[in-house]
N, C-alpha and C. Protein backbone atom coordinates (compact mmCIF):
# COMPACT_ATOMS: atom_id res chain seq x y z
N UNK A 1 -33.13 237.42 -89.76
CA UNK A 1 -33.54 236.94 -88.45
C UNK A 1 -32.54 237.46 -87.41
N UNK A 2 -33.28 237.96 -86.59
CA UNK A 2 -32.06 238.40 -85.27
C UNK A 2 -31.90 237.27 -83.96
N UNK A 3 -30.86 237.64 -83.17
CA UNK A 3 -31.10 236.68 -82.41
C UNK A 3 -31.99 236.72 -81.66
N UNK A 4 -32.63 237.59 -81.23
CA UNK A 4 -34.23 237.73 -80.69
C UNK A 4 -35.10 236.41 -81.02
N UNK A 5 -34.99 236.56 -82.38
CA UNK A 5 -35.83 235.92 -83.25
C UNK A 5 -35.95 234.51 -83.31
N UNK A 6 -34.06 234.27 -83.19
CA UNK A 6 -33.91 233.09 -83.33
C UNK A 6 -34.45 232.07 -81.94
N UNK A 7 -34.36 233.15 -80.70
CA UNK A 7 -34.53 233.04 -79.14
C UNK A 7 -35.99 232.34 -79.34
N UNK A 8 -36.58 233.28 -80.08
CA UNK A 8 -37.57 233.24 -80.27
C UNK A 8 -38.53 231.72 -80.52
N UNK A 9 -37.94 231.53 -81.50
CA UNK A 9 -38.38 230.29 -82.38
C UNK A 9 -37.87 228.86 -82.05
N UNK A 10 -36.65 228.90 -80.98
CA UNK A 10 -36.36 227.69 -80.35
C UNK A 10 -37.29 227.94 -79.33
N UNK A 11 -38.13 228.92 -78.44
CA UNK A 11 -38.77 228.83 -77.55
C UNK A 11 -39.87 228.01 -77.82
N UNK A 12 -40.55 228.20 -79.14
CA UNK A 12 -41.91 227.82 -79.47
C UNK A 12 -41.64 226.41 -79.71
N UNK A 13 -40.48 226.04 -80.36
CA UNK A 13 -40.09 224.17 -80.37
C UNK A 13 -40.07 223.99 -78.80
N UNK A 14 -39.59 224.55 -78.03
CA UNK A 14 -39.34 224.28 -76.66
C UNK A 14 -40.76 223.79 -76.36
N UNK A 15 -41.58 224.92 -76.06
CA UNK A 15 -43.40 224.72 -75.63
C UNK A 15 -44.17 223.63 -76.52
N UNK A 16 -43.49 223.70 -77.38
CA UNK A 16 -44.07 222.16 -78.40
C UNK A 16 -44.15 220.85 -78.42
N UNK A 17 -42.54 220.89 -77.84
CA UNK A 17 -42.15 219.31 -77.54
C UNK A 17 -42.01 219.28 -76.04
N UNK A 18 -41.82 219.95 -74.65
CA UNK A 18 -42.12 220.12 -73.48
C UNK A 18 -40.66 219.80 -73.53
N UNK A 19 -40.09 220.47 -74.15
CA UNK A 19 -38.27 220.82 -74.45
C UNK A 19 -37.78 221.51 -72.90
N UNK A 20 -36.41 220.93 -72.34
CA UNK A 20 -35.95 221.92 -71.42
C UNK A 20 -35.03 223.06 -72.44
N UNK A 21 -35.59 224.55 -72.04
CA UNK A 21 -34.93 225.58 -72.66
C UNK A 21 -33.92 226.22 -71.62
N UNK A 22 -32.81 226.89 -72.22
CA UNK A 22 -32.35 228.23 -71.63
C UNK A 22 -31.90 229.21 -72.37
N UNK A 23 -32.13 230.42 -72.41
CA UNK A 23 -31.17 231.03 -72.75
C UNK A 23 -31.04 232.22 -72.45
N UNK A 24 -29.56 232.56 -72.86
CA UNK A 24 -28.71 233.34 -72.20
C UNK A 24 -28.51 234.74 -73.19
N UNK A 25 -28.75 235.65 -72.22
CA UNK A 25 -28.84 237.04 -73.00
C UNK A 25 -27.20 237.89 -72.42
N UNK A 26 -27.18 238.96 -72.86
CA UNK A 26 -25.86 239.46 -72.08
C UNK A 26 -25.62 239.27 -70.61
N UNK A 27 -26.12 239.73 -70.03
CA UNK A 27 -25.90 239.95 -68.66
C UNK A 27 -25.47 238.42 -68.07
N UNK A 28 -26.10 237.29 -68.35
CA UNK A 28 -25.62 236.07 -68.43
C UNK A 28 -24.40 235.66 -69.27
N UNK A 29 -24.20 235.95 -70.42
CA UNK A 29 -23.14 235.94 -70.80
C UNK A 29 -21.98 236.47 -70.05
N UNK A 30 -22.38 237.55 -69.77
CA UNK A 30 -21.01 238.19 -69.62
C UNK A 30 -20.87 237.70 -67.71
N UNK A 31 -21.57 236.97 -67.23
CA UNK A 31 -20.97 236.21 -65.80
C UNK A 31 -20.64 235.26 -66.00
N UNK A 32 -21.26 234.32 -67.28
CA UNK A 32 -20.36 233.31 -67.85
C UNK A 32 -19.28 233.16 -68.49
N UNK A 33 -18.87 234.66 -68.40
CA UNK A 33 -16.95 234.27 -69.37
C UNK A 33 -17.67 234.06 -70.39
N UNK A 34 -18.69 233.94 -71.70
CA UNK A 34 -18.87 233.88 -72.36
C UNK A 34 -18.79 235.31 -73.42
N UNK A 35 -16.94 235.83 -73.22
CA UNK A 35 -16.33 236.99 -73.72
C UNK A 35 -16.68 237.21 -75.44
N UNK A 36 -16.19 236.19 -76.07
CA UNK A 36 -16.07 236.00 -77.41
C UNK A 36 -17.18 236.13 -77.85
N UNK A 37 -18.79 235.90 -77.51
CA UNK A 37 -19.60 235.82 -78.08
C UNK A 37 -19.91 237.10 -77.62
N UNK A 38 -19.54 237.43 -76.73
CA UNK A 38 -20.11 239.07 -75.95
C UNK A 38 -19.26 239.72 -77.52
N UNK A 39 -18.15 239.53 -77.34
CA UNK A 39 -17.36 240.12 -78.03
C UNK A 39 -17.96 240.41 -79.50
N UNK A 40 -18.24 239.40 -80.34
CA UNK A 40 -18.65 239.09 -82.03
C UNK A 40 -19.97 240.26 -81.79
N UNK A 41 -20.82 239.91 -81.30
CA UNK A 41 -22.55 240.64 -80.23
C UNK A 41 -21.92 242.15 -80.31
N UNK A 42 -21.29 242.51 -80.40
CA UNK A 42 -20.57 244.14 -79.72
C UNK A 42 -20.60 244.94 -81.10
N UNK A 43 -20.52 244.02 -82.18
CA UNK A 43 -20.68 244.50 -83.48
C UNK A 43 -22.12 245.14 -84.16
N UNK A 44 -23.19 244.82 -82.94
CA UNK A 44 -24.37 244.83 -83.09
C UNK A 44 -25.47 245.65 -82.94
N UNK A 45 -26.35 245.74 -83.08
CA UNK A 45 -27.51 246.96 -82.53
C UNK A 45 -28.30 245.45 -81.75
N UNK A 46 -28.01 244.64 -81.80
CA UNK A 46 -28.98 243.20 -81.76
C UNK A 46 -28.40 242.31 -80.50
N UNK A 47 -28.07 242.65 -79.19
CA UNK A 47 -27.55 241.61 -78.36
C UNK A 47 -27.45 240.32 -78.78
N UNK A 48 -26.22 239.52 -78.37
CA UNK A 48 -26.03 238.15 -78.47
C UNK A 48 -27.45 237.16 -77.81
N UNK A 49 -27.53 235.88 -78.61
CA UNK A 49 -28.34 235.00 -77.51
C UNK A 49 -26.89 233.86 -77.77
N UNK A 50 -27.33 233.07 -76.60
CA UNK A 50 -26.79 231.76 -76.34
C UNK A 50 -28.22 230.74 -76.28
N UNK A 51 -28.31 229.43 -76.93
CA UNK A 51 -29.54 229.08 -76.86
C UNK A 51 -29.14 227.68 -76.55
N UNK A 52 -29.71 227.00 -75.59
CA UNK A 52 -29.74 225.53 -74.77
C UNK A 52 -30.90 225.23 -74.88
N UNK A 53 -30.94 223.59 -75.68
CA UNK A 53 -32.29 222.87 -75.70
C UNK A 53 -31.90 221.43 -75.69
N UNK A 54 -32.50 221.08 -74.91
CA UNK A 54 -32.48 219.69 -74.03
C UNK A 54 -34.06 218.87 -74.69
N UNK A 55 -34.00 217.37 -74.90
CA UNK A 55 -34.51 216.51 -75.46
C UNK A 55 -34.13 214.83 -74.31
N UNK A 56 -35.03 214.87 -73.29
CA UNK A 56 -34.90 213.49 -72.69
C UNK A 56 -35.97 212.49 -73.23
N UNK A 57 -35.29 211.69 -74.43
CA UNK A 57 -36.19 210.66 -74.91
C UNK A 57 -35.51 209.08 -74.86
N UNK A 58 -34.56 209.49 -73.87
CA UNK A 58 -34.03 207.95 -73.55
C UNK A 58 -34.69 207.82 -72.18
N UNK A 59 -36.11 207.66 -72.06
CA UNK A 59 -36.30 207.30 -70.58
C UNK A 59 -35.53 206.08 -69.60
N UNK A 60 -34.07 205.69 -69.61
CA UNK A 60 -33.77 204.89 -68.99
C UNK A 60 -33.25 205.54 -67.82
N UNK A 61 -34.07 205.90 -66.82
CA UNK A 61 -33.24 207.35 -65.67
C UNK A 61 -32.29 206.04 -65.18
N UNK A 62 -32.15 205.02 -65.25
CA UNK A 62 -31.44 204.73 -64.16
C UNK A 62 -29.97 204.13 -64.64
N UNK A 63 -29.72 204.39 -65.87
CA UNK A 63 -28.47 204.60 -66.56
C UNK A 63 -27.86 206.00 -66.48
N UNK A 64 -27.09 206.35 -65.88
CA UNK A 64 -26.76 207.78 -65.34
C UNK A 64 -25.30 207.92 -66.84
N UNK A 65 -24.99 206.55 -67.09
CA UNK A 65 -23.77 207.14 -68.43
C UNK A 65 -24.50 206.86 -69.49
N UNK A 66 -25.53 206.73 -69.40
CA UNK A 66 -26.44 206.77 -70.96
C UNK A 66 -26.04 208.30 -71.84
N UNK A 67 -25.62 207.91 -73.18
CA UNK A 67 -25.06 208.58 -73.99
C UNK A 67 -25.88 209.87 -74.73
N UNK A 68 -25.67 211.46 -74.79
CA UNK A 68 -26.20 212.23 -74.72
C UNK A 68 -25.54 212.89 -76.23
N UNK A 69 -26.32 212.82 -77.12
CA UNK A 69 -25.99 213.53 -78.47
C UNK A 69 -25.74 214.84 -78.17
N UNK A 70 -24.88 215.91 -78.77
CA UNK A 70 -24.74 217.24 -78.86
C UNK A 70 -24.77 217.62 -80.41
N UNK A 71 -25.68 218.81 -80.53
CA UNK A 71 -25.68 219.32 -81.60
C UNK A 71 -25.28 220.87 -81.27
N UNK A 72 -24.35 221.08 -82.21
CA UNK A 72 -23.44 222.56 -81.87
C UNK A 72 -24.06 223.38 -83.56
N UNK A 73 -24.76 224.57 -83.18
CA UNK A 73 -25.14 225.68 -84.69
C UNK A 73 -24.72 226.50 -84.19
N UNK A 74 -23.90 227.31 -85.27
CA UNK A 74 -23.48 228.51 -85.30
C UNK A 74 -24.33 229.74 -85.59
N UNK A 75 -24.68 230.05 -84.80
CA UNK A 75 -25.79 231.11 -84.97
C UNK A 75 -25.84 232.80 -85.50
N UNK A 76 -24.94 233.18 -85.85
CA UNK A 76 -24.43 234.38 -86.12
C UNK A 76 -25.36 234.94 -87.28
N UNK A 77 -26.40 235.81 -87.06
CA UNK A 77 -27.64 235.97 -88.15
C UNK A 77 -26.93 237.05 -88.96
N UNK A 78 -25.99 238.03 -88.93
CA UNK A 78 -25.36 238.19 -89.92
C UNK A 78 -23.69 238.47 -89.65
N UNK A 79 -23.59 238.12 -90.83
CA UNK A 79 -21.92 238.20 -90.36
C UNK A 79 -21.13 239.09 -91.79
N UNK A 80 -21.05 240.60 -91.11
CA UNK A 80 -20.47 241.22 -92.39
C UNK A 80 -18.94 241.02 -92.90
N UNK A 81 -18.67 240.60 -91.67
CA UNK A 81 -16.54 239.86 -91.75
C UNK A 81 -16.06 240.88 -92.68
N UNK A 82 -15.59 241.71 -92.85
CA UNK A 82 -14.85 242.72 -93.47
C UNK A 82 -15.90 243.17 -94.28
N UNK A 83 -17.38 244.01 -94.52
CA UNK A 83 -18.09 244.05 -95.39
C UNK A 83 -17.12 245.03 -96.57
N UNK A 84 -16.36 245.65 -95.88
CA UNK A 84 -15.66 246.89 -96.98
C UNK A 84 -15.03 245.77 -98.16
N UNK A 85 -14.43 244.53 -98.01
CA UNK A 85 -13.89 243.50 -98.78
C UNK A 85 -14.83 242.67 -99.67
N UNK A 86 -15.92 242.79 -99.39
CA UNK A 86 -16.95 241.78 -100.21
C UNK A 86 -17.31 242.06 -101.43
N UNK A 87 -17.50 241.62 -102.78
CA UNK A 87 -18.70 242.21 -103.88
C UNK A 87 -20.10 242.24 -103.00
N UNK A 88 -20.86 242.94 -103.91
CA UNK A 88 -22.06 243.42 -103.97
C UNK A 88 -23.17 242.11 -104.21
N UNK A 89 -22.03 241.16 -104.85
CA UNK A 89 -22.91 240.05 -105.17
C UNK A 89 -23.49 238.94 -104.46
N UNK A 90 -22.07 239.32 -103.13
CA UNK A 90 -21.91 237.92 -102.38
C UNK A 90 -22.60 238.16 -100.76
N UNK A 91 -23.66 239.94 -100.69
CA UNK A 91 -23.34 240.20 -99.97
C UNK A 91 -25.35 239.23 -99.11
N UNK A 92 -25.75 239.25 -100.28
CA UNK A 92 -27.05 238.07 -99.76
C UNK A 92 -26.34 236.66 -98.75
N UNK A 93 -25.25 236.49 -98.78
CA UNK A 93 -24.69 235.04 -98.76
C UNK A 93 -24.45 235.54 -97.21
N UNK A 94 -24.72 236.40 -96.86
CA UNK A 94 -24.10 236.79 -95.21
C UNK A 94 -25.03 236.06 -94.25
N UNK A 95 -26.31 236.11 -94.82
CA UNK A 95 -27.44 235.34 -93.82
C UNK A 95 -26.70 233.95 -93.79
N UNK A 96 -25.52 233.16 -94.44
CA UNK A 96 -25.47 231.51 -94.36
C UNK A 96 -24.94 231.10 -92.97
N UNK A 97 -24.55 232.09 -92.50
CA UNK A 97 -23.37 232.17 -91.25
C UNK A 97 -24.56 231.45 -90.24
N UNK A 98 -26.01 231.80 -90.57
CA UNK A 98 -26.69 231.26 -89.60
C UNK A 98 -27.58 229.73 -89.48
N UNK A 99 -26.80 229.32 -90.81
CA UNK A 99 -27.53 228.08 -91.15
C UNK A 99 -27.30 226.86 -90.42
N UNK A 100 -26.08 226.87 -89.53
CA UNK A 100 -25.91 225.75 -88.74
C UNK A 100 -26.77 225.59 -87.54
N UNK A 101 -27.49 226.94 -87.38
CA UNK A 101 -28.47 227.00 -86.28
C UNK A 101 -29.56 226.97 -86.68
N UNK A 102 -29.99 226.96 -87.73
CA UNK A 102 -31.23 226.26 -88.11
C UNK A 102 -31.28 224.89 -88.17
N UNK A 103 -29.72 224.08 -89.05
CA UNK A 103 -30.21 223.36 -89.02
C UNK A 103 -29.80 222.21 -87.34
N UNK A 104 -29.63 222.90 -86.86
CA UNK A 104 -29.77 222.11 -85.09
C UNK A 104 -31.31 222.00 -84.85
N UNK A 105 -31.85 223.43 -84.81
CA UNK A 105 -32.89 223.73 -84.67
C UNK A 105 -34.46 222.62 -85.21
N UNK A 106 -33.91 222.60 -86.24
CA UNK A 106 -34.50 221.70 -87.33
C UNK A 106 -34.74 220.12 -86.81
N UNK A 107 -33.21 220.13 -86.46
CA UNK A 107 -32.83 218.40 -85.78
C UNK A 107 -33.64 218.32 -84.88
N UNK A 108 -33.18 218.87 -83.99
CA UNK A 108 -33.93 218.94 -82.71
C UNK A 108 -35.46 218.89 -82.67
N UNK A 109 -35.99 220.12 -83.25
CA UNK A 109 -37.72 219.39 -83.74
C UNK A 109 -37.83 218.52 -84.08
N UNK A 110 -37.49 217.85 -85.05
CA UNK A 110 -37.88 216.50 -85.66
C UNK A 110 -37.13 215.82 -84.24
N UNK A 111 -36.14 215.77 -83.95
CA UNK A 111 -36.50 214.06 -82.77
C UNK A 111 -37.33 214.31 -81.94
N UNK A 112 -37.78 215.36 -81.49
CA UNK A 112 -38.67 215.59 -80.73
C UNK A 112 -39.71 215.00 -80.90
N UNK A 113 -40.16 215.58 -82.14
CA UNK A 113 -41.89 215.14 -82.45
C UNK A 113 -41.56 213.87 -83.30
N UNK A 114 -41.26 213.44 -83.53
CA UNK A 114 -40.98 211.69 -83.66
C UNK A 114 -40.80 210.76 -82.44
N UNK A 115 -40.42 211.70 -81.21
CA UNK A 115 -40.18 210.89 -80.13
C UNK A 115 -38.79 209.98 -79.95
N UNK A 116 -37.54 209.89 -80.77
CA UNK A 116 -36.90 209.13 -80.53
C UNK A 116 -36.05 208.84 -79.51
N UNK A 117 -35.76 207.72 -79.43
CA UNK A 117 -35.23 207.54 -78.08
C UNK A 117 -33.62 208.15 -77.63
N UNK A 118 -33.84 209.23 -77.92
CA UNK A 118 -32.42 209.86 -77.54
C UNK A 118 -32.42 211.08 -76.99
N UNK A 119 -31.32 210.84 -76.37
CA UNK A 119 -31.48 212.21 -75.82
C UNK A 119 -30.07 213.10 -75.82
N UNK A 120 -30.91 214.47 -76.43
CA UNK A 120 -29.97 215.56 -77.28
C UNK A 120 -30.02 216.68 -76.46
N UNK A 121 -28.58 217.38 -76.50
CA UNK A 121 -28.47 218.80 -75.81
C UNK A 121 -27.93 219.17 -77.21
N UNK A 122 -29.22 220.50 -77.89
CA UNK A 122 -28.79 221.57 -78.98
C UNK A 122 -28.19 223.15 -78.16
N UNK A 123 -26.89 223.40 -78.51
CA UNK A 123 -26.35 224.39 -78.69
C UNK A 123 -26.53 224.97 -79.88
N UNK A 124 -27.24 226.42 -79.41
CA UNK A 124 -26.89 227.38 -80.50
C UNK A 124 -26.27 228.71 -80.10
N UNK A 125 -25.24 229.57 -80.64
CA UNK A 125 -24.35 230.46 -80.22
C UNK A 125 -24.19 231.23 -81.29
């Protein structure tokens, strides 16, 4: 999965659950000081995404410190980290780097379409 892909597939949870989306491709990145991820992205044929998804299911608007869950996935769809150092065996295991952004991704659908009363900002990077 690239980050395209991944852009991709939080969009369609987005249009599903009437999710607030954003996200951020280079050119945004890189006015956001968002160096490091520009940076890791540079390794790539595949530009970085940055992915923001918002979940307002605490309708109490008029609690302004009403408490806002964050879910942080690490999104990095592959990560060769020294590939010259790896076996041959371990080298399937590179896709795991991206599993924390699924499973945000994951979270985030399900409170959605359950409706619960909370309300979540998912980071994925």
């Amino acid at each position: 999965m690239t980050p395209d892909a991944l852009a991709q597939e939080a969009t369609r949870i987005a249009q599903r659950h009437n999710l607030e989306l954003e996200v951020l491709g280079p050119a945004e990145l890189k006015s956001g000081g968002y160096n490091l991820l520009l940076g890791v992205g540079a390794g790539s044929a595949r530009p970085p995404r940055l992915i923001r998804l918002r979940h307002h299911g605490n309708h109490d608007a008029g609690n302004a410190s009403a408490a806002v869950l964050a879910l942080i996935g690490k999104g990095i769809t592959f990560d060769s980290g020294g590939i010259s150092l790896k076996n041959p065996e371990n080298m399937s295991r590179m896709k795991d780097d991206m599993s924390g952004a699924a499973a945000v991704l994951s979270a985030i659908d399900v409170i959605a379409s359950r409706k619960l009363p909370l309300d979540v900002m998912a980071v994925i990077a």
